[in-house]
Protein backbone atom coordinates (compact mmCIF):
# COMPACT_ATOMS: atom_id res chain seq x y z
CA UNK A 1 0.00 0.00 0.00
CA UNK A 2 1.35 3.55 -0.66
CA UNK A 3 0.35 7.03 0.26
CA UNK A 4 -2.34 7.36 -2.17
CA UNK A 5 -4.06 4.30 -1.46
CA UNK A 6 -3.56 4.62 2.37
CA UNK A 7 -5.11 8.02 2.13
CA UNK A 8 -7.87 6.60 0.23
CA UNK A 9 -8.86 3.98 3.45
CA UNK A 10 -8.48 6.28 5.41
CA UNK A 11 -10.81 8.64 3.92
CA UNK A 12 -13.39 5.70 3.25
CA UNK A 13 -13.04 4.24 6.78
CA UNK A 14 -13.32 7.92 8.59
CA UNK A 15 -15.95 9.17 6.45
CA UNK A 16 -14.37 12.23 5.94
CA UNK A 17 -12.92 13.73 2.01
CA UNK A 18 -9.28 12.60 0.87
CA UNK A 19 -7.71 16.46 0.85
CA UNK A 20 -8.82 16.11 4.86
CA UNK A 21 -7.19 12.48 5.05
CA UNK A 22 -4.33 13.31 3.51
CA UNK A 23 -3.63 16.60 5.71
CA UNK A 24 -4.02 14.39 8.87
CA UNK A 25 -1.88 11.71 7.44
CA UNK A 26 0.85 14.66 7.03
CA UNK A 27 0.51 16.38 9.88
CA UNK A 28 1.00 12.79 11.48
CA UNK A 29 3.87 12.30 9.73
CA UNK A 30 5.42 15.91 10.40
CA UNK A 31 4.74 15.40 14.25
CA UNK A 32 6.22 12.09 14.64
CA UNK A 33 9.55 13.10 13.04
CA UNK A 34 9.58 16.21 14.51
CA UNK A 35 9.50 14.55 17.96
CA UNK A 36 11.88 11.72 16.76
CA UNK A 37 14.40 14.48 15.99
CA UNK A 38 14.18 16.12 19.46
CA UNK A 39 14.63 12.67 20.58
CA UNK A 40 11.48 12.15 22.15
CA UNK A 41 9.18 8.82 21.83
CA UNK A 42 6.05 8.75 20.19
CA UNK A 43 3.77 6.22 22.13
CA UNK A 44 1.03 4.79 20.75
CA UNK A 45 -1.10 2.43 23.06
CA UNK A 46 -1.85 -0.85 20.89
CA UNK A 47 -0.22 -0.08 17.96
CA UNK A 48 3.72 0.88 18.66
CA UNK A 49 6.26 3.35 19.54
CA UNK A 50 8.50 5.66 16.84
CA UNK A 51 11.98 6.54 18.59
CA UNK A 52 14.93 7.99 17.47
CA UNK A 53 17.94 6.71 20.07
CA UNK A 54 21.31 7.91 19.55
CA UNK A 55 24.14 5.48 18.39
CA UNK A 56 27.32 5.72 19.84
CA UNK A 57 30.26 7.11 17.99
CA UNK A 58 32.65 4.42 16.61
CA UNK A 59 35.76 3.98 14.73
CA UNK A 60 34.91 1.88 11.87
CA UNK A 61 37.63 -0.23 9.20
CA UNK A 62 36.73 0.16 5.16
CA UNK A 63 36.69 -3.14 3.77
CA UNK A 64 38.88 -1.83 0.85
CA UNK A 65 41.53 -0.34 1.80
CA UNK A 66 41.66 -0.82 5.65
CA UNK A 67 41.74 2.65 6.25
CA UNK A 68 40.05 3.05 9.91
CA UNK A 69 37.11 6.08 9.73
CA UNK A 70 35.50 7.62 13.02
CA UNK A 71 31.54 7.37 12.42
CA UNK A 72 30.44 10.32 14.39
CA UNK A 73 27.34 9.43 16.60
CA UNK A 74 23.08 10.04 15.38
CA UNK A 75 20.05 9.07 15.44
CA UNK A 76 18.66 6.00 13.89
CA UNK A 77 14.78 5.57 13.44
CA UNK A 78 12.81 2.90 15.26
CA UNK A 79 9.36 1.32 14.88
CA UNK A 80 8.61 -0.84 17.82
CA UNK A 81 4.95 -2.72 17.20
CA UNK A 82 2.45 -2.93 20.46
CA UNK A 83 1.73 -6.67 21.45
CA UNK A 84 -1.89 -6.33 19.88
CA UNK A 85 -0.96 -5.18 16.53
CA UNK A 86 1.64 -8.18 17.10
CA UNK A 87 -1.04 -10.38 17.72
CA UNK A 88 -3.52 -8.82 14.78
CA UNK A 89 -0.83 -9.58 12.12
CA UNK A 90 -0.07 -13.20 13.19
C-alpha cells in the first residue's frame, strides 16, 4: 500500500474527504519526526512506539583499503509494534 491508497482507506473508513485524510496523514507524519528528531518517543497504546535513540560514535575499518574512519554518533529511526498489533498480524 502507498500514500495514495492509504489516504484513500483512510478517507473511506473515517468518512471524511481525501484532501482532509491526507492533511491528517501529514501532519502525522510531520509530528512524529519532529519529535523523533528532538529525541522524544512517540507512544502509541496498541499499535507501537516511533523513537529515534542515539548510536554511539565508533571507529569503523573500510573493507577496501583498511583505512580506519571515526563514524560520528546520530540518530537512527525505530518502529517498535504494540503486542496487539503483534497479535492482529499473526
Amino acid at each position: 500500500m502507498n500514500k495514495t491508497e492509504l489516504v484513500s482507506a483512510l478517507a473511506e473508513k473515517s468518512g471524511v474527504t481525501k484532501a482532509d485524510a491526507e492533511r491528517v496523514l501529514s501532519a502525522f507524519t510531520e509530528t512524529v519526526t519532529e519529535q523523533m528528531k528532538k529525541g522524544e518517543k512517540v507512544q502509541l497504546i496498541g499499535f507501537g512506539t516511533f523513537e529515534a535513540p542515539m548510536s554511539a560514535a565508533r571507529t569503523s575499518r573500510n573493507p577496501r583499503s583498511g583505512e580506519t574512519i571515526d563514524v560520528p554518533a546520530k540518530r537512527k529511526p525505530k518502529f517498535s509494534a504494540g503486542k496487539p498489533l503483534k497479535e492482529a498480524v499473526l
